[in-house]
C-alpha atoms as a PDB file:
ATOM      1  CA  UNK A   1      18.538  85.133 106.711  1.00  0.00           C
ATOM      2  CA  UNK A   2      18.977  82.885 103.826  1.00  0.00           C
ATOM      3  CA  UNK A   3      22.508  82.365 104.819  1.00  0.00           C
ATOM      4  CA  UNK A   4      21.981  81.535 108.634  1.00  0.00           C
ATOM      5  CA  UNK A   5      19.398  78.721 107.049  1.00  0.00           C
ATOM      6  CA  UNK A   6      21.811  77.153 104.752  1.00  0.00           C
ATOM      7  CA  UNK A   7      24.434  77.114 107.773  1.00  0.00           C
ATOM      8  CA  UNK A   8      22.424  75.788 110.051  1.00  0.00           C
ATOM      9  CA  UNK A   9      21.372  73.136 107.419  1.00  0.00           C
ATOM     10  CA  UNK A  10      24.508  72.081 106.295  1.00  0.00           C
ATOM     11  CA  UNK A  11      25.679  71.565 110.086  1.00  0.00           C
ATOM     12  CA  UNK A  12      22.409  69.826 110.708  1.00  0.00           C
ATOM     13  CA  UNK A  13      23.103  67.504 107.889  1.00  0.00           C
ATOM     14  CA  UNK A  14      27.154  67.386 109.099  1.00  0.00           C
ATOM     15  CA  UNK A  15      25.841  65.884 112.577  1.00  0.00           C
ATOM     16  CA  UNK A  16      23.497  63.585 110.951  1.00  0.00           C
ATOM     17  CA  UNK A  17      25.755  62.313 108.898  1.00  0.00           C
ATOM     18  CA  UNK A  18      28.387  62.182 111.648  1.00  0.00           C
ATOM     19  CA  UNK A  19      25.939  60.261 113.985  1.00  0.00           C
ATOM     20  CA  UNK A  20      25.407  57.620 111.206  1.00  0.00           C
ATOM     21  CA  UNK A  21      28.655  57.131 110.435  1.00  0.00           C
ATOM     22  CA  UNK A  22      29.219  56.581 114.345  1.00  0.00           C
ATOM     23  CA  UNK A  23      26.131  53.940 114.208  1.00  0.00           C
ATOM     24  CA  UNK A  24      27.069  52.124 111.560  1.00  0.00           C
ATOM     25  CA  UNK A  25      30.970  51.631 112.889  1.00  0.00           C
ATOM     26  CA  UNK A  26      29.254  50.611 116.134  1.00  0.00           C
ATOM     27  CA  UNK A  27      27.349  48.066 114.487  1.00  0.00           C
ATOM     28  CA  UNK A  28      29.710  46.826 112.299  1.00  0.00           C
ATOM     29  CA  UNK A  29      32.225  46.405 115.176  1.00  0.00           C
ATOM     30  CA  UNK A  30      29.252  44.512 116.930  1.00  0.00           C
ATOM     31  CA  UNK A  31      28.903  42.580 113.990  1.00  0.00           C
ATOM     32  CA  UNK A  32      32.340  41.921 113.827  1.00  0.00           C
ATOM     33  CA  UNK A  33      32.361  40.672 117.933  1.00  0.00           C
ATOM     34  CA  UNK A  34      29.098  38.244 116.940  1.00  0.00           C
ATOM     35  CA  UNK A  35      31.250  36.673 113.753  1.00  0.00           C
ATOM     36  CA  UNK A  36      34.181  35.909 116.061  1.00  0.00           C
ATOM     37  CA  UNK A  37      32.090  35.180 119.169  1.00  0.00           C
ATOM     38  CA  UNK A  38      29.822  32.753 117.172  1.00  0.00           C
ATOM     39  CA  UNK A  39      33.454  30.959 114.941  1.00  0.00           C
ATOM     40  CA  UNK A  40      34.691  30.395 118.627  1.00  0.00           C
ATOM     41  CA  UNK A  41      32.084  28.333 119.421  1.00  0.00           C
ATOM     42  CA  UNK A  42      31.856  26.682 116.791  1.00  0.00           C
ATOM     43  CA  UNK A  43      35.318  25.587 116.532  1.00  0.00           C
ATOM     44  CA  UNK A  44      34.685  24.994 120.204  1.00  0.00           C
ATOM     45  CA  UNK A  45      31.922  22.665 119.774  1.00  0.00           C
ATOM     46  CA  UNK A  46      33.585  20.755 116.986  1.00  0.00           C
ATOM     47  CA  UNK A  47      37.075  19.939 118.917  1.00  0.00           C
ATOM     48  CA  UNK A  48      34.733  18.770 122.110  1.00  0.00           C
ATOM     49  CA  UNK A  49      32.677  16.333 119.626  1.00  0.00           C
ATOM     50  CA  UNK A  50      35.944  15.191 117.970  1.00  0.00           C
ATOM     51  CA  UNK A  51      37.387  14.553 120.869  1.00  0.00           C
ATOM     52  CA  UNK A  52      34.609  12.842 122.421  1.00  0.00           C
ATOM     53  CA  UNK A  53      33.902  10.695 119.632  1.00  0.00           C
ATOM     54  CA  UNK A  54      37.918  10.026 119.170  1.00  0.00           C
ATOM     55  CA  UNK A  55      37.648   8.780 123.127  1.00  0.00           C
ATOM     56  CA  UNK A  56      34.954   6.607 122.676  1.00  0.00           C
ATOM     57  CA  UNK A  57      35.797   5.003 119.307  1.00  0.00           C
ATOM     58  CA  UNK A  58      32.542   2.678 119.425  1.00  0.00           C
ATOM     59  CA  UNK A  59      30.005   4.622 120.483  1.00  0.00           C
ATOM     60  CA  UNK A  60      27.408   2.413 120.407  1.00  0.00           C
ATOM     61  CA  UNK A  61      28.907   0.706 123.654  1.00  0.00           C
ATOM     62  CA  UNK A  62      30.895   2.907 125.307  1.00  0.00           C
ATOM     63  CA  UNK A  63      28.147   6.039 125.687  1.00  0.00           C
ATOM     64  CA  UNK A  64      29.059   8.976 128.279  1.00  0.00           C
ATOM     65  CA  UNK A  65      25.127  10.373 129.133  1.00  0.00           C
ATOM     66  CA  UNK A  66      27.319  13.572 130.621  1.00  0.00           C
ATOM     67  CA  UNK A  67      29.194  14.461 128.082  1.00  0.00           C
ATOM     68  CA  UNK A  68      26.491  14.025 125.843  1.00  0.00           C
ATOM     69  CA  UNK A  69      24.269  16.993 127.582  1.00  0.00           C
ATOM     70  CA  UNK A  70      27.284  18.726 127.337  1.00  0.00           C
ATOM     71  CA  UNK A  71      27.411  18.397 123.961  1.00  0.00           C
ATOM     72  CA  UNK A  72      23.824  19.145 123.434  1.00  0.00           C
ATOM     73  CA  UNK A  73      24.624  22.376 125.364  1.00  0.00           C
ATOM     74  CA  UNK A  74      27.231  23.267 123.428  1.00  0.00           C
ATOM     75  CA  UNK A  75      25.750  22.766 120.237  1.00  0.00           C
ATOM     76  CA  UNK A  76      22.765  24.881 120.971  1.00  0.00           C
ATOM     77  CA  UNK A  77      24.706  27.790 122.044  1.00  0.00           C
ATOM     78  CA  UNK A  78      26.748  27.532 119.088  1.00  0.00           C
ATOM     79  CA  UNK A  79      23.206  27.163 117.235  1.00  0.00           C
ATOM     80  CA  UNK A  80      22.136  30.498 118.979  1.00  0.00           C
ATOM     81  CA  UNK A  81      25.156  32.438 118.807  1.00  0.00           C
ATOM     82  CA  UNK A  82      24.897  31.524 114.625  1.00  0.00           C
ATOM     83  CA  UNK A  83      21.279  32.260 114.550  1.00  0.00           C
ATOM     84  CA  UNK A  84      21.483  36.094 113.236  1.00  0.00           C
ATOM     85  CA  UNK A  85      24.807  35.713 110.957  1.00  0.00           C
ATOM     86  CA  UNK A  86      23.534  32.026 109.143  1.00  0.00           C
ATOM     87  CA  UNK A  87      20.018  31.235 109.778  1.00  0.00           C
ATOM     88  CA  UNK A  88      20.656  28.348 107.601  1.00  0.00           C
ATOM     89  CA  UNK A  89      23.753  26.627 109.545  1.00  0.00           C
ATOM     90  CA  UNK A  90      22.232  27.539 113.003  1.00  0.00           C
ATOM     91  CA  UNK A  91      18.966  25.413 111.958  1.00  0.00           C
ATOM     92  CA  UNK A  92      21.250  22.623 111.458  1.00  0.00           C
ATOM     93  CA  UNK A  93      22.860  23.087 114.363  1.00  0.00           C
ATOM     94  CA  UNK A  94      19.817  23.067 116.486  1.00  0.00           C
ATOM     95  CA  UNK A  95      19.307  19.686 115.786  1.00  0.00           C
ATOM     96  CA  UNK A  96      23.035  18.574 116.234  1.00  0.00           C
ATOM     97  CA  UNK A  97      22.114  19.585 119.926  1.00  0.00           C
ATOM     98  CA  UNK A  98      18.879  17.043 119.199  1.00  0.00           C
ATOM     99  CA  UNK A  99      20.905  14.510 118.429  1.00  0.00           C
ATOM    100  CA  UNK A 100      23.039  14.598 121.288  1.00  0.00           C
ATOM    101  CA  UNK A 101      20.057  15.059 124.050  1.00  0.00           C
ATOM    102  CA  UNK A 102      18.682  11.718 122.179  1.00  0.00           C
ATOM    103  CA  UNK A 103      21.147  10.080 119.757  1.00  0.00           C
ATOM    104  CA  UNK A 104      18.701   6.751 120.063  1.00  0.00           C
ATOM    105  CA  UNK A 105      16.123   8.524 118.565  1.00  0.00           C
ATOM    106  CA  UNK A 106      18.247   9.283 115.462  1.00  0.00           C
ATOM    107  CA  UNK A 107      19.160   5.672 114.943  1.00  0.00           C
ATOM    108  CA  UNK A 108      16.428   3.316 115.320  1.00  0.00           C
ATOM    109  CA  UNK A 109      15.198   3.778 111.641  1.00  0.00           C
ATOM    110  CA  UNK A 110      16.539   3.880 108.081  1.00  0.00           C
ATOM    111  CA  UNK A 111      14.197   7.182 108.045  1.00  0.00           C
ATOM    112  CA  UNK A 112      15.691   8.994 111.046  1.00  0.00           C
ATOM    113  CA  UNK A 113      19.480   8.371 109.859  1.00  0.00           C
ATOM    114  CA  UNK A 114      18.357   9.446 106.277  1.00  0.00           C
ATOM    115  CA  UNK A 115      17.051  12.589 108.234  1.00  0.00           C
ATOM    116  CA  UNK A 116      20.489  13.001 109.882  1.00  0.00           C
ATOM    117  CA  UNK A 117      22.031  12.238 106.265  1.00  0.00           C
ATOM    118  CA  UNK A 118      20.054  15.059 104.565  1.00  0.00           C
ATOM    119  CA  UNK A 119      20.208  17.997 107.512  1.00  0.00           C
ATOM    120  CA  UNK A 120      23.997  17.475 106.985  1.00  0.00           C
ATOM    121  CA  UNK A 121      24.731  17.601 110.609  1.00  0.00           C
ATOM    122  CA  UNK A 122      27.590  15.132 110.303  1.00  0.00           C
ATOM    123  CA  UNK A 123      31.015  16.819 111.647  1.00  0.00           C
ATOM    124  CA  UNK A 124      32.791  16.604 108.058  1.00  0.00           C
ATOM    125  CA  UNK A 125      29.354  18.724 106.802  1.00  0.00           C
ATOM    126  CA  UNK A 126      29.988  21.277 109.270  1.00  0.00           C
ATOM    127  CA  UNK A 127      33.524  21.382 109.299  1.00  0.00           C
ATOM    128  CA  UNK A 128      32.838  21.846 105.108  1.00  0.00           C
ATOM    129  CA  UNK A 129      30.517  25.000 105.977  1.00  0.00           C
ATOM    130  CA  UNK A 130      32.730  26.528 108.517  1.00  0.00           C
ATOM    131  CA  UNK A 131      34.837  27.073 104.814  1.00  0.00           C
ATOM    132  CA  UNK A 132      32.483  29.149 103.933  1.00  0.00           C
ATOM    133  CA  UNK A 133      31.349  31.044 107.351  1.00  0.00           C
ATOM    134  CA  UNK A 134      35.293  32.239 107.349  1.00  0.00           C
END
C-alpha cells in the first residue's frame, strides 16, 4: 500500500507542478502581450502629439479642439493600458490626457505650469521614461 501512496503522490505532485508551469507561461505570455500592447501605444500617442504640435508650430493661435480630444483619448488609453506594468508613468499619463481635454487650464498660472513642470508630462520626459519601460 505504501507504494501505491507514494505513486499516486508523486504523480499528484507531477500534475501540479505541470499545471503551474502551464499558468505561469500563460501569464507571462500575457504579460508579455500587455508590455508590447501598452509600448505601442505609447509610441503611438507620442508620434500623434509630435506631429500635432510639429503642424501647429504656435499653438497658442493655431489650436485644433479635434485633435485635441483625440489626443486626450489617446493619452488615456495609453494611461490605462500602462496602469498594471508602471503605476507610476500611467499616473502621469492620466493627466497628459488632462491637459489635452483643457490645455487653458494648465496655463493660466505660474502654479499650474509649475504643476505640469513637476508631473513631468512634457514629451522629452516621457520619451526619457520610455528608456527605461524598454
Amino acid at each position: 500500500m505504501p507504494i501505491e501512496s507514494l505513486a499516486l503522490a508523486s504523480f499528484i505532485l507531477t500534475s501540479a507542478k505541470f499545471g503551474y508551469d502551464a499558468i505561469k507561461a500563460l501569464s507571462d505570455h500575457n504579460s508579455t502581450k500587455k508590455t508590447k500592447a501598452a509600448s505601442r501605444k505609447l509610441y503611438f500617442a507620442l508620434c500623434a502629439t509630435t506631429d500635432y504640435l510639429d503642424r501647429t508650430k504656435n499653438l497658442a493661435r493655431n489650436r485644433d479642439p479635434e485633435i485635441e480630444r483625440r489626443l486626450d483619448k489617446i493619452w488615456r488609453d495609453t494611461a490605462h493600458a500602462l496602469e498594471p506594468i508602471k503605476p507610476g508613468l500611467a499616473e502621469r499619463l492620466y493627466l497628459k490626457a488632462e491637459y489635452w481635454r483643457n490645455p487653458d487650464r494648465f496655463g493660466k498660472s505660474k502654479t499650474a505650469k509649475s504643476e505640469l513642470d513637476d508631473a513631468k508630462i512634457k514629451l522629452k520626459d516621457i520619451r526619457s521614461e520610455i528608456l527605461n519601460f524598454l
